[in-house]
C-alpha atoms as a PDB file:
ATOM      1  CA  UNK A   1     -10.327  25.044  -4.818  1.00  0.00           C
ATOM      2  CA  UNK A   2      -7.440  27.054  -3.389  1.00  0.00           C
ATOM      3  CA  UNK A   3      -3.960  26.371  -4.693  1.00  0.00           C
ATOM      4  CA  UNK A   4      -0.896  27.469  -2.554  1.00  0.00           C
ATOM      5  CA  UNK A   5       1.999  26.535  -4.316  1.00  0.00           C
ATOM      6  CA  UNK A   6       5.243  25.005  -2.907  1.00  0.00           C
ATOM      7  CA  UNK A   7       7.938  27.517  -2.219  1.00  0.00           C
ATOM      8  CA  UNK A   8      10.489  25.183  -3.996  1.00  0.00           C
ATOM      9  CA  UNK A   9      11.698  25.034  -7.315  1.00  0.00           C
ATOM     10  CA  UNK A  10      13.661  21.648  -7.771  1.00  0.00           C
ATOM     11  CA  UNK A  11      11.674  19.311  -5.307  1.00  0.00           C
ATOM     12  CA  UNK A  12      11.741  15.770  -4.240  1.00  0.00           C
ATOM     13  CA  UNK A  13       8.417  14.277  -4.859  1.00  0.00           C
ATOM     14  CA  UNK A  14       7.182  11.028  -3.603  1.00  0.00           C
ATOM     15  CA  UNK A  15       4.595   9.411  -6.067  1.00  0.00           C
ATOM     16  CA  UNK A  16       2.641   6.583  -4.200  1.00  0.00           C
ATOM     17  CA  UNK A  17       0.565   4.004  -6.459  1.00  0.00           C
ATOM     18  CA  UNK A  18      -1.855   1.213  -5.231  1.00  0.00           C
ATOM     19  CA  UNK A  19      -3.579  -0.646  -8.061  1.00  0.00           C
ATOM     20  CA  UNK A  20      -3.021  -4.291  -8.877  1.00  0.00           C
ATOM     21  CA  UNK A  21      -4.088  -3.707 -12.670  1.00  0.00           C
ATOM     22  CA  UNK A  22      -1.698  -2.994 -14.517  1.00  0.00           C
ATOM     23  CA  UNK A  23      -3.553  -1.375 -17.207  1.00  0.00           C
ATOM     24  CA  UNK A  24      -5.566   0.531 -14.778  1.00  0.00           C
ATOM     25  CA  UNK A  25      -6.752   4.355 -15.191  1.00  0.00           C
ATOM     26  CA  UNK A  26      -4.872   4.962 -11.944  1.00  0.00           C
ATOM     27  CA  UNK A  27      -1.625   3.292 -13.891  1.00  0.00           C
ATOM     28  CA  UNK A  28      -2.649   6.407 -16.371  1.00  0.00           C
ATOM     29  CA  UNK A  29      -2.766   8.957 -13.634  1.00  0.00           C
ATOM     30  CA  UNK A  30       0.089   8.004 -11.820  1.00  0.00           C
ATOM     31  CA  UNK A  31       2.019   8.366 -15.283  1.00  0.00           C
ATOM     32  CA  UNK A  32       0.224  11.695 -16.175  1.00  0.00           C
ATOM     33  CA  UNK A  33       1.236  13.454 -12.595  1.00  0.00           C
ATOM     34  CA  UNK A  34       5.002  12.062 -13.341  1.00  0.00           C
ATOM     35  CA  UNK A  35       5.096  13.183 -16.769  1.00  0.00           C
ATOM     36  CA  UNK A  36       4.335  17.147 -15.753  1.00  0.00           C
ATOM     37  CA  UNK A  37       6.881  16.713 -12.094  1.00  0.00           C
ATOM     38  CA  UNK A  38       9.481  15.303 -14.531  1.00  0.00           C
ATOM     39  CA  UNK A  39       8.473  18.284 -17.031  1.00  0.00           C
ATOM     40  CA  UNK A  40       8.753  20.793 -14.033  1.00  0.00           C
ATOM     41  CA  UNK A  41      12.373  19.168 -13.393  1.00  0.00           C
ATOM     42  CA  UNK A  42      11.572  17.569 -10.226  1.00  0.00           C
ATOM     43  CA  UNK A  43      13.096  14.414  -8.645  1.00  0.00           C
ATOM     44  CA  UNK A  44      10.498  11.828  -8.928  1.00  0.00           C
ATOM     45  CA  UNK A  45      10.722   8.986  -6.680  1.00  0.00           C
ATOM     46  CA  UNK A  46       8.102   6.486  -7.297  1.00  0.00           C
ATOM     47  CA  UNK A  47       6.818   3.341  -6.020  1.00  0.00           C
ATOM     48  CA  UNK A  48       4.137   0.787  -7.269  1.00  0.00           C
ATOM     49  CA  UNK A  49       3.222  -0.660  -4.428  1.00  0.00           C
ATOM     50  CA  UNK A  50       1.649  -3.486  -5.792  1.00  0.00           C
ATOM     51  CA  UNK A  51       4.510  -4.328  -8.697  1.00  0.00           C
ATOM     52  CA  UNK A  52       7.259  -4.195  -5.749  1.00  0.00           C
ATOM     53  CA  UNK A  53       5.144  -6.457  -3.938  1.00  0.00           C
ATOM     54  CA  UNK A  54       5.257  -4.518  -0.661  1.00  0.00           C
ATOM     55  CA  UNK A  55       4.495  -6.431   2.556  1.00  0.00           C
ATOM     56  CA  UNK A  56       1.160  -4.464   4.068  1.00  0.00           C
ATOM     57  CA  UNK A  57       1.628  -6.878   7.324  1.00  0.00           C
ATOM     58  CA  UNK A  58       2.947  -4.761  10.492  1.00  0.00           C
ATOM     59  CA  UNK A  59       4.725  -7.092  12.559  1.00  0.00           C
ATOM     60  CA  UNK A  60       4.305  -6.108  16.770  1.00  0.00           C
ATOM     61  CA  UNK A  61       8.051  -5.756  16.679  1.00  0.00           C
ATOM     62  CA  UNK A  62       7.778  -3.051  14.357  1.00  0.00           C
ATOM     63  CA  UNK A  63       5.025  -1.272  16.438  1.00  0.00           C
ATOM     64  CA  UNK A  64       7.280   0.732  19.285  1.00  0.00           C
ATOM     65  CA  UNK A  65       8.681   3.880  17.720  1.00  0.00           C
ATOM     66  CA  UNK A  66      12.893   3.381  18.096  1.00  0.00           C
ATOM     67  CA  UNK A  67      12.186  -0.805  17.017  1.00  0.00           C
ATOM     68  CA  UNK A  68      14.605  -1.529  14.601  1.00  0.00           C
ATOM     69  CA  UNK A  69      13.238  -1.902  10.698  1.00  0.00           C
ATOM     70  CA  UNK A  70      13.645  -4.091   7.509  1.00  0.00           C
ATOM     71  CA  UNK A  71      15.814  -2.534   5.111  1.00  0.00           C
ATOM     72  CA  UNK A  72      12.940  -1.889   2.649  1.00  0.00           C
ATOM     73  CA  UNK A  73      10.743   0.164   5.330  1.00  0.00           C
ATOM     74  CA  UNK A  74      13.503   2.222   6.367  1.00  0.00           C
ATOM     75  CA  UNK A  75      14.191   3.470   2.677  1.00  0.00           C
ATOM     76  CA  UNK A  76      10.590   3.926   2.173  1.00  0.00           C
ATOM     77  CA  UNK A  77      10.547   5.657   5.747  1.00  0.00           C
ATOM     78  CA  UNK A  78      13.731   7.925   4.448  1.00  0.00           C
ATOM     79  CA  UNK A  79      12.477   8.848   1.264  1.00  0.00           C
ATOM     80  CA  UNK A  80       8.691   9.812   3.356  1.00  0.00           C
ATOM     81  CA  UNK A  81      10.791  12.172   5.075  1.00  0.00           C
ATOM     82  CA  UNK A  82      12.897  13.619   2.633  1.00  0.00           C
ATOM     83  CA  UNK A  83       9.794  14.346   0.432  1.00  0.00           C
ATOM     84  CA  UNK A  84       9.279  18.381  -0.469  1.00  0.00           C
ATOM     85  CA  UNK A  85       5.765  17.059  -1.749  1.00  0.00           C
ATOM     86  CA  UNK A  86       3.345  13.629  -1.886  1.00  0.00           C
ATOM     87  CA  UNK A  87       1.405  12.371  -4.183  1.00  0.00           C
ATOM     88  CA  UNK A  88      -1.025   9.040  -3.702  1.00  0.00           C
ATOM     89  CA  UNK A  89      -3.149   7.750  -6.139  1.00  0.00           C
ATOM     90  CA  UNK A  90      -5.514   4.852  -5.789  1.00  0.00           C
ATOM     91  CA  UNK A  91      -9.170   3.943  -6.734  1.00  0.00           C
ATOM     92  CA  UNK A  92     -11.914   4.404  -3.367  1.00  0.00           C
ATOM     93  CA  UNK A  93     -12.162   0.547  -2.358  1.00  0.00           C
ATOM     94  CA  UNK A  94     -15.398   0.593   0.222  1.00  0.00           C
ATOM     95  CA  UNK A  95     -14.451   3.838   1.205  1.00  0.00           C
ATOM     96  CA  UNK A  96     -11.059   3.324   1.890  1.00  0.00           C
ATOM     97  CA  UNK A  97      -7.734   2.405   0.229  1.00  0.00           C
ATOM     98  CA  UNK A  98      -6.307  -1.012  -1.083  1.00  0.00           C
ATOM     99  CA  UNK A  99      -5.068  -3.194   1.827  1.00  0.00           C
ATOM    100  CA  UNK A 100      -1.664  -2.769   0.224  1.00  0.00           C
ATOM    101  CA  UNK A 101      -1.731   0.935   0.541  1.00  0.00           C
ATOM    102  CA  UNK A 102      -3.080   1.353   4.315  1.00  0.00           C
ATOM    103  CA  UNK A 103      -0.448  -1.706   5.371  1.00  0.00           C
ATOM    104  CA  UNK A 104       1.991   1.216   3.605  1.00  0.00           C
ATOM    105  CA  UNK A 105       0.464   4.098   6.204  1.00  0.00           C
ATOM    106  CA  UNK A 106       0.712   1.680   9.215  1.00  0.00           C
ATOM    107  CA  UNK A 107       4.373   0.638   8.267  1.00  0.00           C
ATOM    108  CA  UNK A 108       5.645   3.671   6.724  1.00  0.00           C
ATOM    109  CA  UNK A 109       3.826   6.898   8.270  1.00  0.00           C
ATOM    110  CA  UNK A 110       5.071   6.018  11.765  1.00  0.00           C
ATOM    111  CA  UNK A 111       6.314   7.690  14.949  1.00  0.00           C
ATOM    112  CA  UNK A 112       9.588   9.498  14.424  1.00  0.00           C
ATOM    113  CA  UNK A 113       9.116   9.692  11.134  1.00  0.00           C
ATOM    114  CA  UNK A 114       6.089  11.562  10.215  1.00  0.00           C
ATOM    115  CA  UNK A 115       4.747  12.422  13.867  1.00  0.00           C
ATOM    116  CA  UNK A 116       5.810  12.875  17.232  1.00  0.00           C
ATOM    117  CA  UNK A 117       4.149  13.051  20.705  1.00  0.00           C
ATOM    118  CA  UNK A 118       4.854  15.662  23.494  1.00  0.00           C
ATOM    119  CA  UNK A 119       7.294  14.598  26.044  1.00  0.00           C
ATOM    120  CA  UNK A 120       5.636  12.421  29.129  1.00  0.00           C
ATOM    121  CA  UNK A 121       2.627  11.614  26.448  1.00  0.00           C
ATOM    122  CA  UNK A 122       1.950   8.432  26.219  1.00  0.00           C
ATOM    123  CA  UNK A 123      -0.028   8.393  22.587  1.00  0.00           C
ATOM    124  CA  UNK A 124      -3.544  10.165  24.281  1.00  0.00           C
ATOM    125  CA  UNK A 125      -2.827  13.714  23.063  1.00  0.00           C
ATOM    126  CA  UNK A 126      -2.463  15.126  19.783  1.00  0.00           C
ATOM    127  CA  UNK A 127       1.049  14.300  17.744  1.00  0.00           C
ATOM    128  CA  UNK A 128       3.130  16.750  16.585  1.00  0.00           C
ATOM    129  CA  UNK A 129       3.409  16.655  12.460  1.00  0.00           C
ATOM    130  CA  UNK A 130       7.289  15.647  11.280  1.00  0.00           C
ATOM    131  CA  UNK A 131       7.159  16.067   7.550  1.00  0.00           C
ATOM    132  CA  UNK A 132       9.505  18.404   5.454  1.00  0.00           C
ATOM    133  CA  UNK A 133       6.612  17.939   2.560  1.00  0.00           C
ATOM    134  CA  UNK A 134       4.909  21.427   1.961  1.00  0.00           C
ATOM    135  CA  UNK A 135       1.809  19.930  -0.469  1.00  0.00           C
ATOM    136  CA  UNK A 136      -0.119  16.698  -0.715  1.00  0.00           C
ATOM    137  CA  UNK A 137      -2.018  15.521  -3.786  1.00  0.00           C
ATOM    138  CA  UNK A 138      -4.276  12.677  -3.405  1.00  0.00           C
ATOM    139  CA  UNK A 139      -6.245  11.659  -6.513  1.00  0.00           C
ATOM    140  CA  UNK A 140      -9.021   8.998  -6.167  1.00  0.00           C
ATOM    141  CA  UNK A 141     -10.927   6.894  -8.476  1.00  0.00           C
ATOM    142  CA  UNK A 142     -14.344   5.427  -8.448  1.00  0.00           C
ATOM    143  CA  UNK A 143     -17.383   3.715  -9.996  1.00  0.00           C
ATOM    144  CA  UNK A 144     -20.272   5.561  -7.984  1.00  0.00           C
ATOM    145  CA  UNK A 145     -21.740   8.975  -9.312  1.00  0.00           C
ATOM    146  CA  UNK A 146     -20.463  11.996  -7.500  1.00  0.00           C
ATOM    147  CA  UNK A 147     -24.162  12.746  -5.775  1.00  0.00           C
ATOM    148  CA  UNK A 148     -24.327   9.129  -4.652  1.00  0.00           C
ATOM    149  CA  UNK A 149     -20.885   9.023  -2.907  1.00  0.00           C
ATOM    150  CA  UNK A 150     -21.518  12.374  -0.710  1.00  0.00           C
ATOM    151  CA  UNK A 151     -25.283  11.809   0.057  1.00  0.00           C
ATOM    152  CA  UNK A 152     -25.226   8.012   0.723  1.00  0.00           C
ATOM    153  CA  UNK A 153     -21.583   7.526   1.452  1.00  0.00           C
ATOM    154  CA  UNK A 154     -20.174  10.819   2.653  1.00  0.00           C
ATOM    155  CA  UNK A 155     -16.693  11.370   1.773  1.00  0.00           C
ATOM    156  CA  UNK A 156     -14.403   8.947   4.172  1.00  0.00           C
ATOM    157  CA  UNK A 157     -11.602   9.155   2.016  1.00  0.00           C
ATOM    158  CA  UNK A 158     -11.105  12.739   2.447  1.00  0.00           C
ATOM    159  CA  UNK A 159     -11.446  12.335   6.557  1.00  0.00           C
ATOM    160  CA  UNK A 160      -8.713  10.065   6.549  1.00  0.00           C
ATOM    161  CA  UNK A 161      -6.200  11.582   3.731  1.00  0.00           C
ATOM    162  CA  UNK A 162      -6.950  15.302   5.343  1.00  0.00           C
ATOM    163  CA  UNK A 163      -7.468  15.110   9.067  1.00  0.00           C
ATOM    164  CA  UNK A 164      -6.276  11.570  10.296  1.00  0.00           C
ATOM    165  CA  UNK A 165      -3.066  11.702   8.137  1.00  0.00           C
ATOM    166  CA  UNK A 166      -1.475  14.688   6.533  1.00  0.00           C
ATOM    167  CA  UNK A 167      -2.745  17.420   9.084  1.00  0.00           C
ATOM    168  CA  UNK A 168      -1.440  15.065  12.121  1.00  0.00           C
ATOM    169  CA  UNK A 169       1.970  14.676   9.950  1.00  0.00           C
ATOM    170  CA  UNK A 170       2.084  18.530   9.699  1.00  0.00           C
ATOM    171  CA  UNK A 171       1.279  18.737   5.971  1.00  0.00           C
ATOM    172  CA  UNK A 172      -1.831  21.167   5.719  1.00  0.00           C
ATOM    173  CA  UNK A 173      -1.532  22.188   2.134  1.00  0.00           C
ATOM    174  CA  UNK A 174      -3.488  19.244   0.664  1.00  0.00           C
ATOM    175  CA  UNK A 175      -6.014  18.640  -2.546  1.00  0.00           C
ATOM    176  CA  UNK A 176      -7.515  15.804  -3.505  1.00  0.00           C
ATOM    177  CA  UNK A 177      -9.465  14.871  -6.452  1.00  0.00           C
ATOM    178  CA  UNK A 178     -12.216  12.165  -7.025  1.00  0.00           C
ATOM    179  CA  UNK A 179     -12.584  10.664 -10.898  1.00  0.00           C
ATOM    180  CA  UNK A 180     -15.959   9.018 -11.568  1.00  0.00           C
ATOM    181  CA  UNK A 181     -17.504   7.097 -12.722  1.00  0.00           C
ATOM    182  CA  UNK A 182     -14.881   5.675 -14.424  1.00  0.00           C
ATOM    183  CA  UNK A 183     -16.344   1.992 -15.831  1.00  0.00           C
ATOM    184  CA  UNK A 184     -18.424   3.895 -17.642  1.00  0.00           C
ATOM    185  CA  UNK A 185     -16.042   6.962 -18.756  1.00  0.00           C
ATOM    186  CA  UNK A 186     -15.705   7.341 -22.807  1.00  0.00           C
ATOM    187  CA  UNK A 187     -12.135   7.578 -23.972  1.00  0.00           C
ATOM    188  CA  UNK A 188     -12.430  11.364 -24.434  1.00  0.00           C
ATOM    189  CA  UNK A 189     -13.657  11.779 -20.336  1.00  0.00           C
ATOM    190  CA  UNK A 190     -10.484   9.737 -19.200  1.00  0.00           C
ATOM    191  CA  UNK A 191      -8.617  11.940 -21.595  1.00  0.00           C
ATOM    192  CA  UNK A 192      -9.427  14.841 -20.052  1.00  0.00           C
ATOM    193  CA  UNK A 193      -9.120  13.523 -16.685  1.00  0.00           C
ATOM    194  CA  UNK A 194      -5.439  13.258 -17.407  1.00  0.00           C
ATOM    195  CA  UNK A 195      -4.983  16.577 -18.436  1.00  0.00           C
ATOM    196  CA  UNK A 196      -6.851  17.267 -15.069  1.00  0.00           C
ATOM    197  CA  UNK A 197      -4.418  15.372 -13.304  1.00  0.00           C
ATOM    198  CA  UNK A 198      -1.123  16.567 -14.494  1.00  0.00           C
ATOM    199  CA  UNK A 199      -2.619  20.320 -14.208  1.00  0.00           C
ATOM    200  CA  UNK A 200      -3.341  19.847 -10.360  1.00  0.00           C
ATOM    201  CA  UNK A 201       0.093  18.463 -10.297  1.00  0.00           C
ATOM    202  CA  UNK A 202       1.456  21.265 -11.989  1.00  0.00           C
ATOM    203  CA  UNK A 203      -0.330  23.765 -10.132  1.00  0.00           C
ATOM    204  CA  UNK A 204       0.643  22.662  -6.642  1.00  0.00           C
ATOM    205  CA  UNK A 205       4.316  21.568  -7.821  1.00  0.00           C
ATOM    206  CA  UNK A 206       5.202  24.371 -10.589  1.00  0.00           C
ATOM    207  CA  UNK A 207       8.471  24.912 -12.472  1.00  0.00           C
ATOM    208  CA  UNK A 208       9.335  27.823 -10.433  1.00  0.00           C
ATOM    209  CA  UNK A 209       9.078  30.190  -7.585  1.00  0.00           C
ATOM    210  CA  UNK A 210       5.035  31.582  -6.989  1.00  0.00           C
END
């Protein structure tokens, strides 16, 4: 894996989590990755999607791009495109993300925020990417061996992180990182799966200049 580091020192960083458990091992990542930004003196600004509750439900009023929008989806919109760098963590639900967390991309990572299309295009052509953010970190979780997932499964979660999301928003340095299996990790595997975690996080978000 190729690391290019972001070319800011003090960054904004938006941490996304989607886990209803509060005890969960992506609770423990989440908090690892913060822990070394925080370390690194960055501004952290985190949201639990599930804790706050966050409505996943895209109303057709909200669809058309200049529609006016609830006060919460406008600061989570803001905040999107302030970002110097993303995080999302969340465990690999049938190959895709919590309902919670893809109601988030449909509300959130919207037109005139984090994309744009070409004048007189209607939505058939290829958007333009919006977001600032110069690095994306997503880190998965699951409970299927590594060898299963690609040969059976393939890797979905990396089409849609990768090419349907952050390369369309504009943001092509991205990493992600699967943890498995983890119902049947030992204390000392989830350990070091932590440290994994906050050195990824570290090494795309340092303390200072590359």
């Amino acid at each position: 894996m190729r690391f290019i580091q972001a070319p800011f020192k003090n960054m904004n960083i938006l941490v996304i989590l989607a886990h209803p458990g509060n005890g969960s091992f992506n609770h423990a990542i989440a908090s690892a990755v913060r822990n070394t930004l925080f370390s690194n003196g960055h501004h952290v600004i985190f949201h639990d999607l599930c804790a706050e509750k966050f409505d996943p439900f895209l109303p057709a009023e909200e669809i058309p791009q200049n529609s006016p929008l609830p006060a919460t989806i406008h600061a989570h919109c803001r905040e999107l495109q302030a970002a110097d760098g993303i995080v999302i963590v969340h465990p690999n639900w049938w190959g895709q993300p919590p309902a919670i967390l893809k109601g988030w991309i449909d509300r959130v990572i919207r037109p005139g925020v984090a994309y744009q299309f070409k004048e007189n295009d209607q939505g058939e052509g290829v958007p333009i990417g919006l977001l600032k953010a110069r690095a994306a970190l997503v880190l998965n979780t699951s409970n299927t061996p590594e060898d299963r997932e690609r040969a059976v499964f393939g890797d979905p979660l990396e089409l849609l992180w990768k090419q349907c999301i952050f390369d369309l928003c504009g943001v092509r340095n991205f990493h992600r990182k699967m943890f498995h299996v983890i119902v049947t990790s030992t204390l000392q595997q989830r350990q070091a799966w932590l440290e994994e975690a906050g050195h990824l996080a570290n090494k795309l978000f340092p303390k200072s200049f590359p």
